[in-house]
C-alpha atoms as a PDB file:
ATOM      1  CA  UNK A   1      97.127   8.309   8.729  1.00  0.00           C
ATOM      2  CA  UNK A   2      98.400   4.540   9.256  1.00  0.00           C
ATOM      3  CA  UNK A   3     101.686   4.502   9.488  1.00  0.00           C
ATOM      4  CA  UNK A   4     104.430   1.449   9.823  1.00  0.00           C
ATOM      5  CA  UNK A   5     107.638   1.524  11.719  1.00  0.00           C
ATOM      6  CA  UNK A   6     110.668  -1.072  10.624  1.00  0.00           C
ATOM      7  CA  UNK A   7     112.410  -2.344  13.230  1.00  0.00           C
ATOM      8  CA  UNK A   8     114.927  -4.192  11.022  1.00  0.00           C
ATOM      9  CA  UNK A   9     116.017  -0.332   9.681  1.00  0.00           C
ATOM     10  CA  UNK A  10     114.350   2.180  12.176  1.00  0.00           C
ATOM     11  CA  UNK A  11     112.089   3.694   9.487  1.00  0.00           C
ATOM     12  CA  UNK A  12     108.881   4.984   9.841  1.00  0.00           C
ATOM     13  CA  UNK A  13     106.735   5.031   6.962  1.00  0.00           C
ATOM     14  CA  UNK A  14     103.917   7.453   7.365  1.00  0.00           C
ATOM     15  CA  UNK A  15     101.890   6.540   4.839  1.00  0.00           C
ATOM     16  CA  UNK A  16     101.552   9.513   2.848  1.00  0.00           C
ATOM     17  CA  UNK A  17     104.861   8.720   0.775  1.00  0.00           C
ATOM     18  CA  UNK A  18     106.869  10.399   4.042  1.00  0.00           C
ATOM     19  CA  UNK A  19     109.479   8.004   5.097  1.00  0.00           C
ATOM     20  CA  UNK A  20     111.406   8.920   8.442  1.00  0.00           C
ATOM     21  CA  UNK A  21     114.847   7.825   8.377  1.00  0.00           C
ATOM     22  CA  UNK A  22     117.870   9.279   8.299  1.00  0.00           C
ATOM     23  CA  UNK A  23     119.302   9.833   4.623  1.00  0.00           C
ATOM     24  CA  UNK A  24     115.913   9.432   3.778  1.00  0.00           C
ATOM     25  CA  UNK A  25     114.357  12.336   5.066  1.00  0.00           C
ATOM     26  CA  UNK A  26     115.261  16.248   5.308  1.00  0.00           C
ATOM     27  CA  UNK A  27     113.430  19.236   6.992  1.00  0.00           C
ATOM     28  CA  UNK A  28     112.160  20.137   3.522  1.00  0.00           C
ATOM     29  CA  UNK A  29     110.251  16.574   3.167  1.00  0.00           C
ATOM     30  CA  UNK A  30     108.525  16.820   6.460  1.00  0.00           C
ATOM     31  CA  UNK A  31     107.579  20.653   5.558  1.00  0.00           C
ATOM     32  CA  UNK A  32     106.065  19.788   2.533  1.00  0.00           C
ATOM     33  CA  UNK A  33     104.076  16.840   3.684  1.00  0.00           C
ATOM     34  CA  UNK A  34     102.533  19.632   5.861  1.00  0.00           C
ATOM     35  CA  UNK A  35     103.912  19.137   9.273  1.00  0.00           C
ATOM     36  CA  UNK A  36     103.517  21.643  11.921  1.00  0.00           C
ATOM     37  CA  UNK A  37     106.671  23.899  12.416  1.00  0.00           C
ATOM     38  CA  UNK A  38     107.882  23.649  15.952  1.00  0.00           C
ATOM     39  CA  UNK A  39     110.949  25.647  17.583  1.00  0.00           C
ATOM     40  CA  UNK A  40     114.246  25.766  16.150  1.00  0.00           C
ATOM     41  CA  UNK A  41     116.873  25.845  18.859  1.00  0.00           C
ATOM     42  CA  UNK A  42     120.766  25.810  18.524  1.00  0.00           C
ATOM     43  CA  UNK A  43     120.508  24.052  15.204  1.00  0.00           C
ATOM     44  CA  UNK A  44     117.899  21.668  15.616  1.00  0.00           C
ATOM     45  CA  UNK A  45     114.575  22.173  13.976  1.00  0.00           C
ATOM     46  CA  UNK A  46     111.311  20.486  14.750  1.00  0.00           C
ATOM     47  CA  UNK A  47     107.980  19.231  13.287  1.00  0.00           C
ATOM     48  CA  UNK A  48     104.906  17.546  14.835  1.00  0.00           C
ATOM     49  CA  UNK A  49     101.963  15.938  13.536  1.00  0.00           C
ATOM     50  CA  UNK A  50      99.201  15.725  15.580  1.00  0.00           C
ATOM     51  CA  UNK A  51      98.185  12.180  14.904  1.00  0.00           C
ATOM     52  CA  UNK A  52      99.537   9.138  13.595  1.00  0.00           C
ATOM     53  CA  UNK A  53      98.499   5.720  13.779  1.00  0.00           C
ATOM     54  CA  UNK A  54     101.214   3.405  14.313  1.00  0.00           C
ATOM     55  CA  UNK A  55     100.529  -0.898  15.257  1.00  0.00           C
ATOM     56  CA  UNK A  56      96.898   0.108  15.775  1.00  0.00           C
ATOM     57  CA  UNK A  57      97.661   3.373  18.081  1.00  0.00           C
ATOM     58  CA  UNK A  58      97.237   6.940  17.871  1.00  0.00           C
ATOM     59  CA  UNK A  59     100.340   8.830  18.481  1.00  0.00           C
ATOM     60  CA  UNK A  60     101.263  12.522  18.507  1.00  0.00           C
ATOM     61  CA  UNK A  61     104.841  12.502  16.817  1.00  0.00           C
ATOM     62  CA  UNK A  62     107.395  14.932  16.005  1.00  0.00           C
ATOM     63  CA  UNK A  63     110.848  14.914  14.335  1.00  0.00           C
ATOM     64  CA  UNK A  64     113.616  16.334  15.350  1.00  0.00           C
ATOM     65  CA  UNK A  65     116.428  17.261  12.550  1.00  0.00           C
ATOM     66  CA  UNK A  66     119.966  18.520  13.369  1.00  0.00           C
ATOM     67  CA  UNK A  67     120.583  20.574  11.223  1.00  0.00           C
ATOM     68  CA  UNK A  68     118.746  19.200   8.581  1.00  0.00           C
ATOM     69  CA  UNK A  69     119.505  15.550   9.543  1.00  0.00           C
ATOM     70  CA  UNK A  70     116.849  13.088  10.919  1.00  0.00           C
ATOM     71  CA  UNK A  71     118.455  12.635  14.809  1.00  0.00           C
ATOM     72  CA  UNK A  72     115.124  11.797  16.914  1.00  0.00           C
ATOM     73  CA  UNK A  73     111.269  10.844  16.600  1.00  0.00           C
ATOM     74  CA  UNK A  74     109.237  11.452  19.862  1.00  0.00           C
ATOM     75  CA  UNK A  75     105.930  10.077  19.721  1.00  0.00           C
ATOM     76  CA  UNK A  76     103.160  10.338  22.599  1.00  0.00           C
ATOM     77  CA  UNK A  77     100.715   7.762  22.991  1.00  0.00           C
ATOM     78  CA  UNK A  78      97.358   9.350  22.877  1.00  0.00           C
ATOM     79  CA  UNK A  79      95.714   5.670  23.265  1.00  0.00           C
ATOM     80  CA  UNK A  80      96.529   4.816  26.747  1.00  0.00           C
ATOM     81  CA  UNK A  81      94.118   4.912  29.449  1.00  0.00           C
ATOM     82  CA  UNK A  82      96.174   7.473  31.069  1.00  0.00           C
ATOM     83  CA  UNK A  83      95.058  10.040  28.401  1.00  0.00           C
ATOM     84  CA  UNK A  84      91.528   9.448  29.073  1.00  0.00           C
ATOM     85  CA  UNK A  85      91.454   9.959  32.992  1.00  0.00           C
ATOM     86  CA  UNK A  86      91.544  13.209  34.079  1.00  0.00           C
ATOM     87  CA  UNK A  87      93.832  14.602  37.147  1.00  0.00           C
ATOM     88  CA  UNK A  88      92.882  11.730  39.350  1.00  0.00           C
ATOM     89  CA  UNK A  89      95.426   9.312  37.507  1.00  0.00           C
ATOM     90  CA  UNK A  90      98.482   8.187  39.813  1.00  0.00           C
ATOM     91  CA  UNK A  91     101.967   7.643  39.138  1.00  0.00           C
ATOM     92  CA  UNK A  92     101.098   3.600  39.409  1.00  0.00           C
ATOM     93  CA  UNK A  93      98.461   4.441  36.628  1.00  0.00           C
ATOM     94  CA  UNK A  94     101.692   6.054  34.899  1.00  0.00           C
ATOM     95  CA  UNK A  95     103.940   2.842  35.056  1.00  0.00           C
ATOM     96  CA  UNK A  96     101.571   0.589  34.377  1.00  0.00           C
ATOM     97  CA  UNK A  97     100.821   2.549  30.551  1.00  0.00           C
ATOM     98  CA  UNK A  98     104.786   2.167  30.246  1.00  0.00           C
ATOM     99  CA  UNK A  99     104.877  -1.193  30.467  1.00  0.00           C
ATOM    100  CA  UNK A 100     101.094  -1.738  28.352  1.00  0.00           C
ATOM    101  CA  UNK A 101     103.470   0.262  25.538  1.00  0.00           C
ATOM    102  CA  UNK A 102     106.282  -1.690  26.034  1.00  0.00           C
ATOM    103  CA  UNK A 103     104.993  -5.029  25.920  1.00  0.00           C
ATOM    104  CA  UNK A 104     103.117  -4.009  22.646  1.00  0.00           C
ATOM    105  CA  UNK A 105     106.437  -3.136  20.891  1.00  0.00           C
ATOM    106  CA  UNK A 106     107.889  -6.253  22.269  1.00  0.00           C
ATOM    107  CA  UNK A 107     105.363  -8.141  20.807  1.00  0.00           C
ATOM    108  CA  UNK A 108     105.554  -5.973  17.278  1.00  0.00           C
ATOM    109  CA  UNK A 109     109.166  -6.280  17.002  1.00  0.00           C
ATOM    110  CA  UNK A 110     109.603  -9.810  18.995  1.00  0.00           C
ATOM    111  CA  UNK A 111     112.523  -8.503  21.108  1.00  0.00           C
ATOM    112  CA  UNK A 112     113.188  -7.482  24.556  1.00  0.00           C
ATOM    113  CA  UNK A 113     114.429  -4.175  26.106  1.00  0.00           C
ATOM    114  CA  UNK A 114     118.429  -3.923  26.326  1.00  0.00           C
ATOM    115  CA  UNK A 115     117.749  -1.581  29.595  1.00  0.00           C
ATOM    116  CA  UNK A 116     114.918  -1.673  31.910  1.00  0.00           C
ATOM    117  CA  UNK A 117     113.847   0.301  34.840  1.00  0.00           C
ATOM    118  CA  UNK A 118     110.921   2.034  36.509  1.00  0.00           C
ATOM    119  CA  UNK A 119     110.802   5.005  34.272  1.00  0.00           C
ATOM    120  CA  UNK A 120     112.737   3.816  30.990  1.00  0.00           C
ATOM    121  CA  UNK A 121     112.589   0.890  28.982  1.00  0.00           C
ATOM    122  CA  UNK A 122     115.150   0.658  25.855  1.00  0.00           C
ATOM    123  CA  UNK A 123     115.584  -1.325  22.771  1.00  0.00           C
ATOM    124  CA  UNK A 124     118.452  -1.462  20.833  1.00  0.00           C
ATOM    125  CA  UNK A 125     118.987  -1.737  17.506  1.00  0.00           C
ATOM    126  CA  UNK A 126     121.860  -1.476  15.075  1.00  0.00           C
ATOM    127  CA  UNK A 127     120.218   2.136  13.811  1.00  0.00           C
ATOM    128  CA  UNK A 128     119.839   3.282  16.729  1.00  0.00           C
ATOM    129  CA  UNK A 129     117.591   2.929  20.051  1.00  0.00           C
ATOM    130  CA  UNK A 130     114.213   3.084  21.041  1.00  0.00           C
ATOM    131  CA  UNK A 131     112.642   4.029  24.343  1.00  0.00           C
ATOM    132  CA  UNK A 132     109.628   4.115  26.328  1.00  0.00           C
ATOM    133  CA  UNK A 133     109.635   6.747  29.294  1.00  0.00           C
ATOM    134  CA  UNK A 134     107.143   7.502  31.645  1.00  0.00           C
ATOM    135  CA  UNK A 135     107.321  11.110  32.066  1.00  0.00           C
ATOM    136  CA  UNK A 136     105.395  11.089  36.306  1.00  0.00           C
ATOM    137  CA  UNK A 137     105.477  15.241  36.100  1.00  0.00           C
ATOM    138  CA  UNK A 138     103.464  15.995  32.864  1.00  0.00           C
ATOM    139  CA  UNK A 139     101.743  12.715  33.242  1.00  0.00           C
ATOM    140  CA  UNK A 140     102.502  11.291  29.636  1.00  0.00           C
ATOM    141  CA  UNK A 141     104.191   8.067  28.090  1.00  0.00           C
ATOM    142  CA  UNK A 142     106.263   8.936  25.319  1.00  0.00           C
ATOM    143  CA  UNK A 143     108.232   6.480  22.611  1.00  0.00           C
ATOM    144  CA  UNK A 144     111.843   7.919  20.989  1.00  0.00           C
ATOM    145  CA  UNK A 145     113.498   6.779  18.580  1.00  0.00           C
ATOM    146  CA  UNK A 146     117.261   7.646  18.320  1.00  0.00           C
ATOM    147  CA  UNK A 147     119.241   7.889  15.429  1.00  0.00           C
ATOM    148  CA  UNK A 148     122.907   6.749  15.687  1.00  0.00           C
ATOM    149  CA  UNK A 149     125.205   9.459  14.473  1.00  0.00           C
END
């Protein structure tokens, strides 16, 4: 699925008739646009996807509601070079597909990070925040979006 993001109004439009945004979208919509169930912990309840294409990349993404609000979207970048090495990436290898992500939403939403360093970048936005972490222990870049409350 092709999916956009807004940076203007932090919603992601997954091109199915799904929009992700809070007040736009409950538990109930992601169930029923077939989302995988994940855990439900101490009120929040989570759904993953296991691919969606978003500025020309493949990302896994899941939605977090609390309790049945939209609070956070993690997405992991499957398309990164990272992903297709096996155990013999490095940590540099790591940093280096943080900042390849970052400077492709810089370019998409023609803004800079509010914070930088080596293993977060963040955006911020008047809906909320978005960041790009380099995770060095499972090896994976991953993209949130945060909801204010």
């Amino acid at each position: 699925m092709h999916a956009t993001f807004n940076f203007s109004s932090g919603e992601l439009d997954t091109g199915n008739g799904l929009v992700l945004a809070p007040g736009l979208a409950a538990a109930a919509d992601v169930i029923e646009a077939n989302w995988k169930p994940l855990d439900a912990r101490n009120g929040w309840n989570s759904f993953a996807i296991s691919e969606l294409m978003i500025w020309r990349h493949s990302f896994a993404v899941t939605a977090r509601f609390h309790p049945d609000r939209l609070a956070l979207i993690d997405c992991l970048w499957k398309d990164g070079s990272i992903r297709k090495q096996d155990w013999s990436a490095t940590e540099q290898d790591l940093l280096q597909e943080k900042r390849t992500l970052v400077r492709l939403i810089m370019k998409e939403a023609q803004t800079t990070p509010a914070a930088t360093s080596l293993g977060v970048d963040t955006f911020a936005f008047n809906w909320g925040t978005l960041s790009v972490r380099a995770d060095p222990r499972s090896m994976m870049v991953m993209l949130s979006i945060a909801y204010s409350m």
